[in-house]
C-alpha atoms as a PDB file:
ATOM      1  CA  UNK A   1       0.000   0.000   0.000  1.00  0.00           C
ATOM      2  CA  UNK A   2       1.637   3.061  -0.978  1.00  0.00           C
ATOM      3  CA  UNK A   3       0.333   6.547  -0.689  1.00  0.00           C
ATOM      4  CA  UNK A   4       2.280   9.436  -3.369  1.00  0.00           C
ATOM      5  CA  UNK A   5       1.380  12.691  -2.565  1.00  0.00           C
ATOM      6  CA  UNK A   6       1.980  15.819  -5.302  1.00  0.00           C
ATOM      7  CA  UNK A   7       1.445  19.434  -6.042  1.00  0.00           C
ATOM      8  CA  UNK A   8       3.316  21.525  -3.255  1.00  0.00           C
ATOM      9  CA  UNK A   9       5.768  24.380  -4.390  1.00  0.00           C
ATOM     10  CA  UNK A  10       5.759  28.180  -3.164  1.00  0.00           C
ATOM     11  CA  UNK A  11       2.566  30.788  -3.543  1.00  0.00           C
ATOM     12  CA  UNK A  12       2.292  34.132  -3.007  1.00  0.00           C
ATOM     13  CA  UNK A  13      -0.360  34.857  -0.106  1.00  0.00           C
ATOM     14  CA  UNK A  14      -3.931  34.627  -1.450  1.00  0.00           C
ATOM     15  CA  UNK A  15      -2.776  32.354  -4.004  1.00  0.00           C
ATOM     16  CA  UNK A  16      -4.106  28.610  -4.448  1.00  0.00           C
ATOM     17  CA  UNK A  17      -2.449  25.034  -4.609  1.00  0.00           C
ATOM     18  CA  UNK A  18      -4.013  21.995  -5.377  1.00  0.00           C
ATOM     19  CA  UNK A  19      -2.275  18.509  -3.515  1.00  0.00           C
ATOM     20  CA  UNK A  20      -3.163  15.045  -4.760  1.00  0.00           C
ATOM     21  CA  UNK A  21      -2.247  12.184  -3.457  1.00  0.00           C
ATOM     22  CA  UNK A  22      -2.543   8.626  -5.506  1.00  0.00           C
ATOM     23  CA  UNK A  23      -3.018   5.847  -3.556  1.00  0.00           C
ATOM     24  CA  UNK A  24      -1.894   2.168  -4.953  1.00  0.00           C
ATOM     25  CA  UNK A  25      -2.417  -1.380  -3.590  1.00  0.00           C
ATOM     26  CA  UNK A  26      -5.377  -1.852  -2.790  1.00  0.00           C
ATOM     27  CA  UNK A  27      -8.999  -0.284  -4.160  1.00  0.00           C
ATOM     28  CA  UNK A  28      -9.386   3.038  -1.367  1.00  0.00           C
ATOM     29  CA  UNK A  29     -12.870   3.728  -2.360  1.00  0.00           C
ATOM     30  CA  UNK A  30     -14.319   2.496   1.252  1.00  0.00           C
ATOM     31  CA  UNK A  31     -11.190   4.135   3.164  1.00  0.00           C
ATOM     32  CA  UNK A  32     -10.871   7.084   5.031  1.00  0.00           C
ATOM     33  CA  UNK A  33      -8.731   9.562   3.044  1.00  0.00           C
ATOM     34  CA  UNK A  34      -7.246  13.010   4.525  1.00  0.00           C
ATOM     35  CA  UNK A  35      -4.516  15.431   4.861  1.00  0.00           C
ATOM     36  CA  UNK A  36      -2.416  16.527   7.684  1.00  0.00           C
ATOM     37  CA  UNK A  37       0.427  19.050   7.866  1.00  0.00           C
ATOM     38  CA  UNK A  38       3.769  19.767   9.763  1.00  0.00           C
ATOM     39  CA  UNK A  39       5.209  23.347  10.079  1.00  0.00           C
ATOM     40  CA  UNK A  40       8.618  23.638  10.827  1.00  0.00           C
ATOM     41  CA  UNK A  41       8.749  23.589  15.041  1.00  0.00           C
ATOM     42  CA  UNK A  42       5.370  22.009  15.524  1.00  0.00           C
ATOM     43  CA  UNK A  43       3.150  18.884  15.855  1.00  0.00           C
ATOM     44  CA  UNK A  44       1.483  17.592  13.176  1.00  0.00           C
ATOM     45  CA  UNK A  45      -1.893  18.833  12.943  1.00  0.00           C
ATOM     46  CA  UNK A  46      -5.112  17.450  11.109  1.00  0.00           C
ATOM     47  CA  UNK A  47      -6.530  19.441   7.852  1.00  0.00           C
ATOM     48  CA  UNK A  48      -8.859  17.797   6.291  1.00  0.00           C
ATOM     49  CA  UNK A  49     -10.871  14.093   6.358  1.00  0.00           C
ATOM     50  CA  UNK A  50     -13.328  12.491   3.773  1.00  0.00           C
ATOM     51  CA  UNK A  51     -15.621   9.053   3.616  1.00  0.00           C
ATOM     52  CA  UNK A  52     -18.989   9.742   3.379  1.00  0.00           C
ATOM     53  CA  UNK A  53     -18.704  12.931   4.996  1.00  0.00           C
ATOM     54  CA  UNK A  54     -15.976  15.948   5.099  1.00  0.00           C
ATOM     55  CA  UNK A  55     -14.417  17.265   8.346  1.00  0.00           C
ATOM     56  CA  UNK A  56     -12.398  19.883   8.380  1.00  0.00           C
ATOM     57  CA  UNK A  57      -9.857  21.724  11.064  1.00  0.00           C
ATOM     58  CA  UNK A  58     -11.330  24.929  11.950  1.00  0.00           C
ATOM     59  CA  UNK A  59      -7.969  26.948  10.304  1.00  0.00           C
ATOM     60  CA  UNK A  60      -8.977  26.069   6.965  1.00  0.00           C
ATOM     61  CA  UNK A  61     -12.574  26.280   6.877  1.00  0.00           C
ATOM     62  CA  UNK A  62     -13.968  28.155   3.793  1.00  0.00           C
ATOM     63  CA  UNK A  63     -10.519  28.009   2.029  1.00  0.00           C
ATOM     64  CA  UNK A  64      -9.449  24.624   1.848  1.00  0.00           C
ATOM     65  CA  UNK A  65     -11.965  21.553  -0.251  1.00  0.00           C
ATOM     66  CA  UNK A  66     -11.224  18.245   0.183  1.00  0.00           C
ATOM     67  CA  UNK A  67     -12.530  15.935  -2.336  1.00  0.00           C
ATOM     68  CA  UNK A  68     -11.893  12.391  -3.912  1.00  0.00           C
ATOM     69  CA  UNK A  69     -11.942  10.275  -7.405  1.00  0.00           C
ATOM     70  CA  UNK A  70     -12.556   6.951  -6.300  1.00  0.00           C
ATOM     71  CA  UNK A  71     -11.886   5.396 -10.022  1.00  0.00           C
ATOM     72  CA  UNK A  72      -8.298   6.898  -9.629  1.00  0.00           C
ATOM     73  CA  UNK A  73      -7.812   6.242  -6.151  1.00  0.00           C
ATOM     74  CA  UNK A  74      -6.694   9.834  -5.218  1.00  0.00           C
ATOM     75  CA  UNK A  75      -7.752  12.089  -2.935  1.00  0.00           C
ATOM     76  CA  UNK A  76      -7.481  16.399  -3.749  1.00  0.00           C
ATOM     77  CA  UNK A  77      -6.954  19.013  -1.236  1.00  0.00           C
ATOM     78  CA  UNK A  78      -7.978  22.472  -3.253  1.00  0.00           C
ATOM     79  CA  UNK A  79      -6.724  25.570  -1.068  1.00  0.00           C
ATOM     80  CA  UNK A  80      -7.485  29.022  -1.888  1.00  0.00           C
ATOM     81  CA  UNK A  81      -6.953  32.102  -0.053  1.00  0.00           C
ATOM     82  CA  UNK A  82      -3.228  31.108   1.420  1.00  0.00           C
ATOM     83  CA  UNK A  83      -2.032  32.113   4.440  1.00  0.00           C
ATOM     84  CA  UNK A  84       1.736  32.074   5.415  1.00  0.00           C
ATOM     85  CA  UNK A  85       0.972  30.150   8.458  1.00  0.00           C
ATOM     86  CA  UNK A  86      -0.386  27.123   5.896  1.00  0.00           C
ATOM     87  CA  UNK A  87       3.445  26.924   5.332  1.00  0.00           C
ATOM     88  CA  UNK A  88       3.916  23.066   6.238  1.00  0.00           C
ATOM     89  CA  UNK A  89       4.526  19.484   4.665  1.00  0.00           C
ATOM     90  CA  UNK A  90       1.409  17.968   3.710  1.00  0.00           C
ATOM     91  CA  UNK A  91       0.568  14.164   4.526  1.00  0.00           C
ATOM     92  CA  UNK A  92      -1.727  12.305   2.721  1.00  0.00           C
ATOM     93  CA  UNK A  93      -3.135   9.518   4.835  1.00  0.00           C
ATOM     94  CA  UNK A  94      -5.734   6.500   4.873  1.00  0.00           C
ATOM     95  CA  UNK A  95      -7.240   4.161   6.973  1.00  0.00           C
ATOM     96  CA  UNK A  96      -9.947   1.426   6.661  1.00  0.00           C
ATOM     97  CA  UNK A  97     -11.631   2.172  10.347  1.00  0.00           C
ATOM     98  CA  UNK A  98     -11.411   5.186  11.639  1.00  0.00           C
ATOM     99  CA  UNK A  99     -13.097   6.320  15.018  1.00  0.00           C
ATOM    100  CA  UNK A 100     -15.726   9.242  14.125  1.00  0.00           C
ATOM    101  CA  UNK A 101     -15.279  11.222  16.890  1.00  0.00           C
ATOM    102  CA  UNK A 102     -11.318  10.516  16.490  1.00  0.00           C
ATOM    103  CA  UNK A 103     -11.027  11.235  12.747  1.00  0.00           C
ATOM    104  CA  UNK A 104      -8.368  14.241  13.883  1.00  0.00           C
ATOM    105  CA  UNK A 105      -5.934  11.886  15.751  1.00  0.00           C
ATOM    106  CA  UNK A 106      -2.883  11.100  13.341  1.00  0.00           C
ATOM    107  CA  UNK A 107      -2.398   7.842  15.278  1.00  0.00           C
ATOM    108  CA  UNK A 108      -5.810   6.370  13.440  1.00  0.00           C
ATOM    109  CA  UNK A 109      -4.460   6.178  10.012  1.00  0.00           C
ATOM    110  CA  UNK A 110      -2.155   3.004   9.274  1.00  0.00           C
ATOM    111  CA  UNK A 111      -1.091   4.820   5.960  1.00  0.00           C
ATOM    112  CA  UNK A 112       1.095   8.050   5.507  1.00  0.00           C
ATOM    113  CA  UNK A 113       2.279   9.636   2.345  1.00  0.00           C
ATOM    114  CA  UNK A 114       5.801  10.917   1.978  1.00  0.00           C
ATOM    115  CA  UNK A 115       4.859  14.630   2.053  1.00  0.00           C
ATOM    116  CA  UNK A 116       4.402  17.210  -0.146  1.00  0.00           C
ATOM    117  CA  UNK A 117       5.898  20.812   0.964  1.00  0.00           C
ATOM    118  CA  UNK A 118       4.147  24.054   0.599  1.00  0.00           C
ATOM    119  CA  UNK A 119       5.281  27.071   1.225  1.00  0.00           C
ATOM    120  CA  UNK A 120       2.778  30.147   1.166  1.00  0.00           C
ATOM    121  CA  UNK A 121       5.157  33.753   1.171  1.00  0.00           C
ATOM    122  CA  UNK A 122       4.068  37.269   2.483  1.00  0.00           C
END
């Protein structure tokens, strides 16, 4: 099972990015998909979730969509309106069973992405 996230790179503040991340394996359509992120300095920190439903951390509400293509096996994270403090790596992660009320715990998903970096500049 590998996860292969893409799309980071450096935007201007206000700018947009989309991240993709292919998964390969096994078929992801049932599976939790999401994104978490790492700043330089801190914890990693939940963005974004999708099954059935889309969660997202409170930060990126209204600017960030997540969405996925189950025939391609990849899951998008649009963002819009940048902020410099969305500079991070980007994780791509999935699970097969993931506690609802525990959908922003990193420890839940089995499967991680190799990152994707984006940097947003004043």
């Amino acid at each position: 099972v590998q996860l292969q996230a893409s799309g980071g790179g450096l935007v201007q503040a206000g700018g947009s990015l989309r991240l993709s991340c292919a998964a390969s394996g096994r078929t992801f359509s049932t599976y939790v998909m999401g994104w978490f992120r790492q700043a330089p300095g801190k914890e990693r920190e939940f963005v974004a979730v999708i099954r059935r439903t889309k969660h997202y951390a409170d930060s990126v509400k209204g600017r960030f969509t997540i969405s996925r293509d189950n025939a391609a096996n990849t899951v998008y994270l649009q963002m819009n309106s940048l902020k410099p403090e969305d500079t991070a790596v980007y994780y791509c992660v999935a699970d097969a069973a993931v506690i609802y009320s525990a959908y922003g715990d990193p420890r839940q998903y089995d499967y991680w992405g190799q990152g994707t970096l984006v940097t947003v500049s004043r």
